[in-house]
PDB file of N, CA and C in Angstrom:
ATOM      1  N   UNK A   1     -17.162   3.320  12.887  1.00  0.00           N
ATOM      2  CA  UNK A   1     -15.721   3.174  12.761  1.00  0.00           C
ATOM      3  C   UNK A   1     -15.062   4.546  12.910  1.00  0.00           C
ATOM      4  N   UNK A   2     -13.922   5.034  13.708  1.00  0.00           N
ATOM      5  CA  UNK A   2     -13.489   5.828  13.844  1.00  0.00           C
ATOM      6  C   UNK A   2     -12.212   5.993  12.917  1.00  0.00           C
ATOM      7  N   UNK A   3     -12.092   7.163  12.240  1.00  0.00           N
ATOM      8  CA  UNK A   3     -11.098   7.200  11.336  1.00  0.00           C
ATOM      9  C   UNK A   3     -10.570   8.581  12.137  1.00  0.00           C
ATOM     10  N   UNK A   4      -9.254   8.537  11.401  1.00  0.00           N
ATOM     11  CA  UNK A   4      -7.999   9.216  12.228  1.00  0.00           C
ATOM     12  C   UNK A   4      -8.130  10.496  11.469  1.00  0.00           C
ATOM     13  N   UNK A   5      -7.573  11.423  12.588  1.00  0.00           N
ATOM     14  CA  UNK A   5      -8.114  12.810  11.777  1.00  0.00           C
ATOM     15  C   UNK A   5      -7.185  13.325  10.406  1.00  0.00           C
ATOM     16  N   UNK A   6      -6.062  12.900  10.250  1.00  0.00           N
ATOM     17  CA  UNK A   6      -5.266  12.620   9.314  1.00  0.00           C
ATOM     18  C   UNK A   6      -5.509  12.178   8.193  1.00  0.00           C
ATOM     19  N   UNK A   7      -6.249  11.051   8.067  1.00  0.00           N
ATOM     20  CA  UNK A   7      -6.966  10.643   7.192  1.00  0.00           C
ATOM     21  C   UNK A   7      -8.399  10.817   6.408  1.00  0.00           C
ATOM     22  N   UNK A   8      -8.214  11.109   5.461  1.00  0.00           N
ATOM     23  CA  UNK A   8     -10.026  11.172   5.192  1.00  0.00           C
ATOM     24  C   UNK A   8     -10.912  10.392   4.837  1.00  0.00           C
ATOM     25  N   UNK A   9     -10.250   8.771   4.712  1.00  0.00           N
ATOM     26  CA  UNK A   9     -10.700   7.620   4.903  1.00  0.00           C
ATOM     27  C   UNK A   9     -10.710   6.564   5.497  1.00  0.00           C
ATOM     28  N   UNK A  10     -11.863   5.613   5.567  1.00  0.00           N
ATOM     29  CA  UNK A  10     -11.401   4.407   6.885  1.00  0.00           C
ATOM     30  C   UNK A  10      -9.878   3.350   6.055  1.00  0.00           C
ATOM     31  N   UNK A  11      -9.825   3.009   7.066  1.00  0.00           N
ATOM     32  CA  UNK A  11      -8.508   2.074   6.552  1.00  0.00           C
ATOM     33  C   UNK A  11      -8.987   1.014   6.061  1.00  0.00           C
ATOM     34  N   UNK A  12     -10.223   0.743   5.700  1.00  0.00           N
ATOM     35  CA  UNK A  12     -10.435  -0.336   4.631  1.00  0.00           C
ATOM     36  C   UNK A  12     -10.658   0.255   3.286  1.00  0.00           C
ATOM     37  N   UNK A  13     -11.369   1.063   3.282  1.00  0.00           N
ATOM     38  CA  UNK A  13     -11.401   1.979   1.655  1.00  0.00           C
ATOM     39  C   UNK A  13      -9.626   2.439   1.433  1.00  0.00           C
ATOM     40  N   UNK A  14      -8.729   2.733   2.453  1.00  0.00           N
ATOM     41  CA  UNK A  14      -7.457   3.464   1.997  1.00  0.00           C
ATOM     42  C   UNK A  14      -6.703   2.488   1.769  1.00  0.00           C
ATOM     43  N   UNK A  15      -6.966   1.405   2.436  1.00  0.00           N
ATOM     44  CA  UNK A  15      -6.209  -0.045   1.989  1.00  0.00           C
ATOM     45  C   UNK A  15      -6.025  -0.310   0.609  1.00  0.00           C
ATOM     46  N   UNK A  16      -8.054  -0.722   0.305  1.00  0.00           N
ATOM     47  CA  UNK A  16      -7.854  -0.796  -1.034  1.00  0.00           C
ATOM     48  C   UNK A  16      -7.433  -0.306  -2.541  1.00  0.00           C
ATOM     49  N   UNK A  17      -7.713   1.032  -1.996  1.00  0.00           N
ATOM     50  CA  UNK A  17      -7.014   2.426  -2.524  1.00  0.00           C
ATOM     51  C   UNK A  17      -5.846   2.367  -3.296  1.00  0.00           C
ATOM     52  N   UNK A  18      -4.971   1.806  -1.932  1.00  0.00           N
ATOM     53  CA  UNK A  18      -3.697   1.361  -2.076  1.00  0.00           C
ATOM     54  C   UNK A  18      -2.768   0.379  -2.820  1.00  0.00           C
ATOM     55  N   UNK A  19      -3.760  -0.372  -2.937  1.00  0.00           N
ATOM     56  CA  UNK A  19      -3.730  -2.081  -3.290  1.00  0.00           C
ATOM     57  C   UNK A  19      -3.815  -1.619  -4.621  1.00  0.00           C
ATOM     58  N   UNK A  20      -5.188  -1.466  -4.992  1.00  0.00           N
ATOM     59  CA  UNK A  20      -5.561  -1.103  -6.492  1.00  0.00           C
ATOM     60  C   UNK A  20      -4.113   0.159  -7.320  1.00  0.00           C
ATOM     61  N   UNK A  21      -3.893   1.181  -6.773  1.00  0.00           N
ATOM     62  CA  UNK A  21      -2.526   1.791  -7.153  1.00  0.00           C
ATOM     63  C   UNK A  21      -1.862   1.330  -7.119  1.00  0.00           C
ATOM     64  N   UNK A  22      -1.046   0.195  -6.235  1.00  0.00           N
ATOM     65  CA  UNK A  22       0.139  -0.716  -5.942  1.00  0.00           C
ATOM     66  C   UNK A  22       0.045  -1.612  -7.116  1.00  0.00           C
ATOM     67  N   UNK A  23      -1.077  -2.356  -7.344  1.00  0.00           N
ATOM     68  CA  UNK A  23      -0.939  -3.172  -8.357  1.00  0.00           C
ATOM     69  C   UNK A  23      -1.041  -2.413 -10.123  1.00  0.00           C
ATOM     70  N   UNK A  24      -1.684  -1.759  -9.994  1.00  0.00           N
ATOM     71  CA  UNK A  24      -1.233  -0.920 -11.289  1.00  0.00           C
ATOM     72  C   UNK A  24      -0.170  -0.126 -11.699  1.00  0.00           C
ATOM     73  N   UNK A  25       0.245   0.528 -10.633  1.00  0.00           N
ATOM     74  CA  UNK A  25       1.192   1.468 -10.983  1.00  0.00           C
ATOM     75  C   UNK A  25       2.568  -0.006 -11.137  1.00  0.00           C
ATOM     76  N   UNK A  26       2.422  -1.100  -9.932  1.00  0.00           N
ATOM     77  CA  UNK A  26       3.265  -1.906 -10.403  1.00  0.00           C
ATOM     78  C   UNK A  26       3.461  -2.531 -11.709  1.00  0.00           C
ATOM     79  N   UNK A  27       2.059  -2.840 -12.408  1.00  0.00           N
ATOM     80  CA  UNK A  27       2.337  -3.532 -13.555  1.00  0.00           C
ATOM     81  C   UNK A  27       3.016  -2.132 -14.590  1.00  0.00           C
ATOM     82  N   UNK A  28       2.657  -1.313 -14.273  1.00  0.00           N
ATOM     83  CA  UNK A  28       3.028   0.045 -15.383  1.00  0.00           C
ATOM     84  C   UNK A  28       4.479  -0.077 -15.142  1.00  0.00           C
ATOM     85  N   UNK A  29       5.111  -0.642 -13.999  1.00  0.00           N
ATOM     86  CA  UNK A  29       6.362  -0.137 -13.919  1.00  0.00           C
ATOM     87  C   UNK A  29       7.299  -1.726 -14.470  1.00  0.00           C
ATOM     88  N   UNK A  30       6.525  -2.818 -14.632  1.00  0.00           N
ATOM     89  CA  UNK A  30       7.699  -3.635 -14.968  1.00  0.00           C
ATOM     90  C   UNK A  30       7.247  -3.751 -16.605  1.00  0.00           C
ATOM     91  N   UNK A  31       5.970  -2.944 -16.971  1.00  0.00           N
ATOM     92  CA  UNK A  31       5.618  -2.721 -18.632  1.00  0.00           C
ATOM     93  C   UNK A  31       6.760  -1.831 -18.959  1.00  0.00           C
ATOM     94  N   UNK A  32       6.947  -0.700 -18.910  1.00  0.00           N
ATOM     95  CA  UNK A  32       7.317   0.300 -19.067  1.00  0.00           C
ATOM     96  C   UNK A  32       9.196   0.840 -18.796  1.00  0.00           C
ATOM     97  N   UNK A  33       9.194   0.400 -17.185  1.00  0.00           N
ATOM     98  CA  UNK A  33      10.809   0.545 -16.516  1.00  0.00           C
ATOM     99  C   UNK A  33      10.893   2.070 -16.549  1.00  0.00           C
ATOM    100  N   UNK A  34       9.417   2.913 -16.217  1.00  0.00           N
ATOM    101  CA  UNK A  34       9.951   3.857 -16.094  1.00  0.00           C
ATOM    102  C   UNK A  34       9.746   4.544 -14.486  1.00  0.00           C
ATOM    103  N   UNK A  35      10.940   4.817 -13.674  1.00  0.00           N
ATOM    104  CA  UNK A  35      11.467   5.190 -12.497  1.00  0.00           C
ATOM    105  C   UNK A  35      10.018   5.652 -11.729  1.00  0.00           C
ATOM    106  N   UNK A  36       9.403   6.769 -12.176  1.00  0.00           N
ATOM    107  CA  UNK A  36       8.815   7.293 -11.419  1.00  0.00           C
ATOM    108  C   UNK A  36       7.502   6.601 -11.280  1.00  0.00           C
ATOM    109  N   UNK A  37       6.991   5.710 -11.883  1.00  0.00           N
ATOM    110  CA  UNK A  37       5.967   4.700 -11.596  1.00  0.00           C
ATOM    111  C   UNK A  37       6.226   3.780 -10.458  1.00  0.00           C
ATOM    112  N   UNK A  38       7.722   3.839  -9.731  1.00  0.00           N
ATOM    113  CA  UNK A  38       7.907   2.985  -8.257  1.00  0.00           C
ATOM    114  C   UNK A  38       7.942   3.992  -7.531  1.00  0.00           C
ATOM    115  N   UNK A  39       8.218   5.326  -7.864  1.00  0.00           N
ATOM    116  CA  UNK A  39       7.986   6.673  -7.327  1.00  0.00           C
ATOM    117  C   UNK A  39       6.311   6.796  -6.471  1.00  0.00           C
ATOM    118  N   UNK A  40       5.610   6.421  -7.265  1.00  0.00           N
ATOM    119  CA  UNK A  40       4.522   6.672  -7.092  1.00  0.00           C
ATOM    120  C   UNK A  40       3.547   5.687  -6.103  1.00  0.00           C
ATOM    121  N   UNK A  41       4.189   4.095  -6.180  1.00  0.00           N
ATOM    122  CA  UNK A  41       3.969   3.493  -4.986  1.00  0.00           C
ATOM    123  C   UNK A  41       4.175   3.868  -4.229  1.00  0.00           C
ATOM    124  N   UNK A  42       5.389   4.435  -3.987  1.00  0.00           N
ATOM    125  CA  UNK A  42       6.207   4.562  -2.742  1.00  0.00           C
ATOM    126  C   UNK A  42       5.193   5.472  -1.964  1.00  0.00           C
ATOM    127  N   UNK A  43       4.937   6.525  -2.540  1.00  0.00           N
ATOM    128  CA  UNK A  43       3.847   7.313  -2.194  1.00  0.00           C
ATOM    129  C   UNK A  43       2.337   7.361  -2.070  1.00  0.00           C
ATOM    130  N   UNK A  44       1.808   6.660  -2.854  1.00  0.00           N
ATOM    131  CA  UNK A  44       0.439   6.154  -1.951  1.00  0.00           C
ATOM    132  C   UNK A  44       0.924   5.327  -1.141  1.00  0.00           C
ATOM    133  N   UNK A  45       1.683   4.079  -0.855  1.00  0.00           N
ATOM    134  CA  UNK A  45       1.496   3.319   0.289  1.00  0.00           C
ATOM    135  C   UNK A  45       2.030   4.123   1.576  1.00  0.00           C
ATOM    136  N   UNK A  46       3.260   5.107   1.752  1.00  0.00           N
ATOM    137  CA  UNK A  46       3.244   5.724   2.401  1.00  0.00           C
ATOM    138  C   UNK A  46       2.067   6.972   3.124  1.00  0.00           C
ATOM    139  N   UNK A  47       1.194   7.355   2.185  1.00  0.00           N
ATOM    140  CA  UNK A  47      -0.251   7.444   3.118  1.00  0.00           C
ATOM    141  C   UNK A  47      -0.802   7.130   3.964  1.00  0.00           C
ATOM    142  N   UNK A  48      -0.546   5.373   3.994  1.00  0.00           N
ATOM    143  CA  UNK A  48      -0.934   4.628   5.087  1.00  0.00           C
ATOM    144  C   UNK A  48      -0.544   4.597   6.875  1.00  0.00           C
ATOM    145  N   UNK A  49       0.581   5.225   6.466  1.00  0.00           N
ATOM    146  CA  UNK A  49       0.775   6.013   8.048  1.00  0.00           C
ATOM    147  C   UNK A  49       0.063   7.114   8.553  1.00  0.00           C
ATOM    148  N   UNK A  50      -0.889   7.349   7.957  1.00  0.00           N
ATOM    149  CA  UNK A  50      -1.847   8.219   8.416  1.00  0.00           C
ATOM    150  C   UNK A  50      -3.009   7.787   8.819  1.00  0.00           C
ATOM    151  N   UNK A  51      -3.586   6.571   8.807  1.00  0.00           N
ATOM    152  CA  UNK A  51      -4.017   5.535   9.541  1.00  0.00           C
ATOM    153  C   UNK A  51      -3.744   5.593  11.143  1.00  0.00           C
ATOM    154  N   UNK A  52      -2.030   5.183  11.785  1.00  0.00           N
ATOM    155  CA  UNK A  52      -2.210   5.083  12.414  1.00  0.00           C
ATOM    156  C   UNK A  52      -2.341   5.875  13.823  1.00  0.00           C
ATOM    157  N   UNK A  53      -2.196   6.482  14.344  1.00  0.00           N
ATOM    158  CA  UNK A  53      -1.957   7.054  15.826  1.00  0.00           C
ATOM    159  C   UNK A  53      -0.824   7.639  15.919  1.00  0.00           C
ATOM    160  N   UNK A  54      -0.345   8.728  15.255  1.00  0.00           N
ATOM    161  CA  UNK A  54       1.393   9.206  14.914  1.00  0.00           C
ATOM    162  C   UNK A  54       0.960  10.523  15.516  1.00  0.00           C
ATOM    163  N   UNK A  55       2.062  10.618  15.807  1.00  0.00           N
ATOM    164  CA  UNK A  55       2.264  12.024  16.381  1.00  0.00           C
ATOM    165  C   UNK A  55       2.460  13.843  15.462  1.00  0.00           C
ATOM    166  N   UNK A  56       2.071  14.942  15.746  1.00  0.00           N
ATOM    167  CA  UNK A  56       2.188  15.938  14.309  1.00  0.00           C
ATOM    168  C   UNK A  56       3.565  15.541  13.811  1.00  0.00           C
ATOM    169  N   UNK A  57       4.202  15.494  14.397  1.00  0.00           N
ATOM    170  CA  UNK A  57       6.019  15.893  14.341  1.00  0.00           C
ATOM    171  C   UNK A  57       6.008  15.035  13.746  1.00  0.00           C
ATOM    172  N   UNK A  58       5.751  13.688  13.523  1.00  0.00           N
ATOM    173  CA  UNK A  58       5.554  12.558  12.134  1.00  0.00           C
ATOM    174  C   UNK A  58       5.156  12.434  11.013  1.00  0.00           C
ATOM    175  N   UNK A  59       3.442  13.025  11.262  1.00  0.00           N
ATOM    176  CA  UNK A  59       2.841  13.409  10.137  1.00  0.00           C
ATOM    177  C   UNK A  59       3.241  14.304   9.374  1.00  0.00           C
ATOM    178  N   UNK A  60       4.347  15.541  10.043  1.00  0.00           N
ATOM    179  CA  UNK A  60       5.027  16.745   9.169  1.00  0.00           C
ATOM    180  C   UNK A  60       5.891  15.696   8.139  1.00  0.00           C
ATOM    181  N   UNK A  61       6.715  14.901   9.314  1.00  0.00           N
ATOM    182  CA  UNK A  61       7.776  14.368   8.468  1.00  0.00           C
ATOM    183  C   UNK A  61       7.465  13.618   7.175  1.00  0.00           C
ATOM    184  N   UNK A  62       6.114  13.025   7.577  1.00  0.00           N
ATOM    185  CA  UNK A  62       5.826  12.041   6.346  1.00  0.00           C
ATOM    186  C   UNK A  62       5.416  12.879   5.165  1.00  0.00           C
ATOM    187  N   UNK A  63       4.678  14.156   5.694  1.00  0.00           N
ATOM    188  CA  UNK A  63       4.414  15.226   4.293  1.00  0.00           C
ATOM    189  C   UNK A  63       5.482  15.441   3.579  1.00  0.00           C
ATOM    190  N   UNK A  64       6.222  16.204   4.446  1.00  0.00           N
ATOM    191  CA  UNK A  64       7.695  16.475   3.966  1.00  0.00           C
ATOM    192  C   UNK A  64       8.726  14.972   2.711  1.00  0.00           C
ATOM    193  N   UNK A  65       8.223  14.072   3.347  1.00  0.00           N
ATOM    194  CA  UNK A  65       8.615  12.562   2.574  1.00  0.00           C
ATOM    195  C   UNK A  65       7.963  12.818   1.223  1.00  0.00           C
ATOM    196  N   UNK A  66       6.392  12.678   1.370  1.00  0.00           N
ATOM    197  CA  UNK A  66       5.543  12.752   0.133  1.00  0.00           C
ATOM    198  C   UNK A  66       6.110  14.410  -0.740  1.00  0.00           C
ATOM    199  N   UNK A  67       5.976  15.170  -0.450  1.00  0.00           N
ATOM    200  CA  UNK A  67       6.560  16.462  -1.412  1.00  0.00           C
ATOM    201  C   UNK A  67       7.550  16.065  -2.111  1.00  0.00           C
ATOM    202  N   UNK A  68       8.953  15.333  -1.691  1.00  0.00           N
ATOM    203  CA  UNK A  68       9.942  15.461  -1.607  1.00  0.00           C
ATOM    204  C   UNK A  68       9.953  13.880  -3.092  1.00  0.00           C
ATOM    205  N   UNK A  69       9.283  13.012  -2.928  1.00  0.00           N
ATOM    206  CA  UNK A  69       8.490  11.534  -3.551  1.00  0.00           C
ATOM    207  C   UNK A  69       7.596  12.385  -4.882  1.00  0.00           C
ATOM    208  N   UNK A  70       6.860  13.814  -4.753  1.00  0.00           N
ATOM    209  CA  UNK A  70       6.345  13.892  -5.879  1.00  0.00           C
ATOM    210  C   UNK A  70       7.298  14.927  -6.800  1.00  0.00           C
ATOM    211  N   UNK A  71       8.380  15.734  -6.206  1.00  0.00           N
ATOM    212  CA  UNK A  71       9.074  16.334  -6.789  1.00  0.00           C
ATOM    213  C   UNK A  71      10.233  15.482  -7.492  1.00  0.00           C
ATOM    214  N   UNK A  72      10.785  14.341  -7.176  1.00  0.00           N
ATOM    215  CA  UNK A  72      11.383  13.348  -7.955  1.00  0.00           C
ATOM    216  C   UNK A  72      10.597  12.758  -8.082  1.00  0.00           C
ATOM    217  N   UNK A  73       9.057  12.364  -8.347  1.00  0.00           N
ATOM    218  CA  UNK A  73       8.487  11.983  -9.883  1.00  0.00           C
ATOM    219  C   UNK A  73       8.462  12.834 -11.008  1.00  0.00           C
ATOM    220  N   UNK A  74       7.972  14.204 -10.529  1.00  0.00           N
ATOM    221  CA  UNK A  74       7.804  15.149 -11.825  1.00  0.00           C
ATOM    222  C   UNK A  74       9.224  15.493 -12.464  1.00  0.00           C
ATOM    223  N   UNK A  75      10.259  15.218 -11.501  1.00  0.00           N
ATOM    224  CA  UNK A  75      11.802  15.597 -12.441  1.00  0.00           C
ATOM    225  C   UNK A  75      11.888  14.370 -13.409  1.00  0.00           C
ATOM    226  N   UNK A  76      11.201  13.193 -12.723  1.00  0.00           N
ATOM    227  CA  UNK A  76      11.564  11.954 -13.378  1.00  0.00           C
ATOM    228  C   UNK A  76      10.837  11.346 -14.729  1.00  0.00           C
ATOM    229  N   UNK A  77       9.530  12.458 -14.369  1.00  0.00           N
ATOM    230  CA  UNK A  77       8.746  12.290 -15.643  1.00  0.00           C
ATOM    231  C   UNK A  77       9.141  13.495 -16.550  1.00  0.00           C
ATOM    232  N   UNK A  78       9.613  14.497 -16.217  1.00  0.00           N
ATOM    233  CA  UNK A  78      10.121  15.211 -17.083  1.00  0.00           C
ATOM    234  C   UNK A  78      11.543  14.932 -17.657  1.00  0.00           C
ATOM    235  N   UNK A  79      12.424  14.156 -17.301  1.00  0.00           N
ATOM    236  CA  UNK A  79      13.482  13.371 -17.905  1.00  0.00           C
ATOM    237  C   UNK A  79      12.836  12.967 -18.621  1.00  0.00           C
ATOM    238  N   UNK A  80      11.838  11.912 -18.784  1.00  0.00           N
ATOM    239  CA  UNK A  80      11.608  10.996 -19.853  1.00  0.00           C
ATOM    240  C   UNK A  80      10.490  11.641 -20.711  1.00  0.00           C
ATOM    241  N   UNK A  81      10.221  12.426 -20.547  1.00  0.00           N
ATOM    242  CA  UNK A  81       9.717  12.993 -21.486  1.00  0.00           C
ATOM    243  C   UNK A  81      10.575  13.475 -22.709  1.00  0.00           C
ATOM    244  N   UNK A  82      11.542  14.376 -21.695  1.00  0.00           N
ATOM    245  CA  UNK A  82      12.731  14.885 -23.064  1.00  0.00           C
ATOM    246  C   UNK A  82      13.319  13.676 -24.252  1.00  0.00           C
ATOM    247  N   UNK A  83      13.454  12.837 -23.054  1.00  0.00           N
ATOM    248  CA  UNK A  83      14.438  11.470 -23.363  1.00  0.00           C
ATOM    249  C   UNK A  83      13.252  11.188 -24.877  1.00  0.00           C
ATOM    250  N   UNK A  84      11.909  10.994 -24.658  1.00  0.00           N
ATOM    251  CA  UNK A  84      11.136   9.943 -25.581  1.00  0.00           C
ATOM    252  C   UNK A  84      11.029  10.981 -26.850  1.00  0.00           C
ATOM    253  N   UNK A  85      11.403  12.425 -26.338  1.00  0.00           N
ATOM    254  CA  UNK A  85      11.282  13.820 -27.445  1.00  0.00           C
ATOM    255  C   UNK A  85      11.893  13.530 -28.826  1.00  0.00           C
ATOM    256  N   UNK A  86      13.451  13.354 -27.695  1.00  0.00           N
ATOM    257  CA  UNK A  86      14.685  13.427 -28.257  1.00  0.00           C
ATOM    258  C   UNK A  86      14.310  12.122 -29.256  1.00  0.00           C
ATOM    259  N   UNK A  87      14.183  11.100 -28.784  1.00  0.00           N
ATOM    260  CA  UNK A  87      14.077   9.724 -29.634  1.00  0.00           C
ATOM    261  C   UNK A  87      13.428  10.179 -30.779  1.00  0.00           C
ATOM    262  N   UNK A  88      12.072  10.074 -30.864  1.00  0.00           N
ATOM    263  CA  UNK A  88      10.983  10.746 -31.851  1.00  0.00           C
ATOM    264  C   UNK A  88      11.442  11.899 -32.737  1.00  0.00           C
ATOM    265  N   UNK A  89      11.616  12.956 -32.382  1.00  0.00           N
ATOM    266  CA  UNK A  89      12.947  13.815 -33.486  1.00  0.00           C
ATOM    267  C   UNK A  89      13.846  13.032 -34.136  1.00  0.00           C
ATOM    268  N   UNK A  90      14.912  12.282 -33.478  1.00  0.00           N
ATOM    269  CA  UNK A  90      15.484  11.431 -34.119  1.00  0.00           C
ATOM    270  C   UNK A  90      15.023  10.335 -35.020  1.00  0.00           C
ATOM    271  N   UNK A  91      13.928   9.932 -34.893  1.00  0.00           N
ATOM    272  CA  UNK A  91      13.312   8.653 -35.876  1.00  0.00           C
ATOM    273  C   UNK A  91      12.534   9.781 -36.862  1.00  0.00           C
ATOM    274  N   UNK A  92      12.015  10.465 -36.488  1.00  0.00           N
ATOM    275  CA  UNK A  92      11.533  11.747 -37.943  1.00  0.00           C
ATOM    276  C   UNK A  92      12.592  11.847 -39.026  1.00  0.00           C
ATOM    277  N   UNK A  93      13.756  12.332 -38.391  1.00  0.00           N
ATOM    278  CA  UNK A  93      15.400  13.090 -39.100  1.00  0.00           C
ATOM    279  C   UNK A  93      15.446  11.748 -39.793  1.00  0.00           C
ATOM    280  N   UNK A  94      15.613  10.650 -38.973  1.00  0.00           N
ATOM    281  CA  UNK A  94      16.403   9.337 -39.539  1.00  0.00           C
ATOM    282  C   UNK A  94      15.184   8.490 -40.823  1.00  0.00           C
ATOM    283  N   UNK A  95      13.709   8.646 -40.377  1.00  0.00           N
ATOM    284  CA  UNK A  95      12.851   8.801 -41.334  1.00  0.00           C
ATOM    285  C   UNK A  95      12.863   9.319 -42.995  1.00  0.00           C
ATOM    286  N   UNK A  96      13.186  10.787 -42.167  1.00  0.00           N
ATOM    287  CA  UNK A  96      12.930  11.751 -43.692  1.00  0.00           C
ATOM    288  C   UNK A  96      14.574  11.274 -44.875  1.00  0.00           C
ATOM    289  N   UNK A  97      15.691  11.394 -43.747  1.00  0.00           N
ATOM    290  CA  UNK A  97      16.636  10.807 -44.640  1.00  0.00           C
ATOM    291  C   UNK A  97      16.746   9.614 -45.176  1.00  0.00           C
ATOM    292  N   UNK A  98      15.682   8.544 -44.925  1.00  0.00           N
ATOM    293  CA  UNK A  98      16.061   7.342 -45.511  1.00  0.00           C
ATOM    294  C   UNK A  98      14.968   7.729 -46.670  1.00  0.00           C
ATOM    295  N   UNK A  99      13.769   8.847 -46.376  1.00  0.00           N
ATOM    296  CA  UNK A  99      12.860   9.033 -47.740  1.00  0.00           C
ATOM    297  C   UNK A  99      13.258   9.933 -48.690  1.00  0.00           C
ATOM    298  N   UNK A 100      14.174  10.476 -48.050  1.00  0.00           N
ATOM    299  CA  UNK A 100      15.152  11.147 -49.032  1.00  0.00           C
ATOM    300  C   UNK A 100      16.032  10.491 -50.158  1.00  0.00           C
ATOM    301  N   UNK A 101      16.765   9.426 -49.559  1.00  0.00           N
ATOM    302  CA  UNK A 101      17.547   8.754 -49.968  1.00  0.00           C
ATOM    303  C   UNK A 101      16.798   7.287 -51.245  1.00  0.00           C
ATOM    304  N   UNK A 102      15.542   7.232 -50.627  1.00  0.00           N
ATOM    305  CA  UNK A 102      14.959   6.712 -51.127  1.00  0.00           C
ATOM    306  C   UNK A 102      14.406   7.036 -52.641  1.00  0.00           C
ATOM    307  N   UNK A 103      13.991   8.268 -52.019  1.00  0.00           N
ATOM    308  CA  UNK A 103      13.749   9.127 -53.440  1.00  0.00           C
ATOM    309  C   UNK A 103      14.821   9.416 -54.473  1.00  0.00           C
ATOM    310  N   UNK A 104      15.860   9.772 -54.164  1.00  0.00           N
ATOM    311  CA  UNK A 104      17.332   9.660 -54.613  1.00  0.00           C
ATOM    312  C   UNK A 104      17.597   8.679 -55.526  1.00  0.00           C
ATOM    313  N   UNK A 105      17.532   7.145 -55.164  1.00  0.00           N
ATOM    314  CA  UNK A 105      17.729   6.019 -55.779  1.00  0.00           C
ATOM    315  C   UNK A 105      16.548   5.820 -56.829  1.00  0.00           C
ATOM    316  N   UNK A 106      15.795   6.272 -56.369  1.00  0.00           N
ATOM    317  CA  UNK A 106      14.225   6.197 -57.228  1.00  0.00           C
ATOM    318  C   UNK A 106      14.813   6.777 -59.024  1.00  0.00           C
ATOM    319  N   UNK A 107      14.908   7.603 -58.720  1.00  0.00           N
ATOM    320  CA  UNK A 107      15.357   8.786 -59.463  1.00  0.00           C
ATOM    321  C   UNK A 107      16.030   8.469 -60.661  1.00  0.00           C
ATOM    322  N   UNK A 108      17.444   7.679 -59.935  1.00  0.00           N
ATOM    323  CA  UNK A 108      18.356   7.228 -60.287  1.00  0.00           C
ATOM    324  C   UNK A 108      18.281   6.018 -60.988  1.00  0.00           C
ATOM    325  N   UNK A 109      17.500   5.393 -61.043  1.00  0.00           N
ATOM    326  CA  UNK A 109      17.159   4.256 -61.307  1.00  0.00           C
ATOM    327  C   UNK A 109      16.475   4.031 -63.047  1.00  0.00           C
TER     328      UNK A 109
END
């Protein structure tokens, strides 16, 4: 089987490759709803143009696609990172003051 020099696998191993990421990263993304997990399809299945018979001036473009696909995942996972930070600080604060308050009434009692 001749594989494309682009590729470093036959298109039945990159298929499945694909498939197996597509379906996981999909279920992660309707578990979860978080952005950059459709980010990340987008980008292995776009691999798959390296399969076929494209020209450099394509294959640049499609790199250029993928860079461009992993730099808005990592902004997108670094949003939600802050985002889940921020939450978690907040349930600590909102934590300690209700054991505060708790203790308070204790007291009082």
């Amino acid at each position: 089987m001749i594989t494309n020099v682009y590729a470093p696998f036959s298109l039945s191993v990159h298929l499945v490759i694909c498939i197996v990421a597509t379906l996981f990263y999909g279920y992660m993304f309707i578990r979860k709803k978080y952005s950059y997990y459709f980010t990340l399809i987008l980008a292995f299945d776009l691999t798959l143009f390296t399969q076929m018979n494209i020209s450099k001036s394509a294959f640049y473009f499609l790199t250029i696609i993928e860079i461009f696909l992993i730099i808005l995942m990592l902004i997108s996972m670094v949003r939600v990172s802050r985002k889940n930070k921020k939450l978690s600080d907040n349930d600590k604060s909102n934590k300690k003051a209700y054991l505060d308050l708790k203790s308070f009434n204790d007291k009082n009692v």
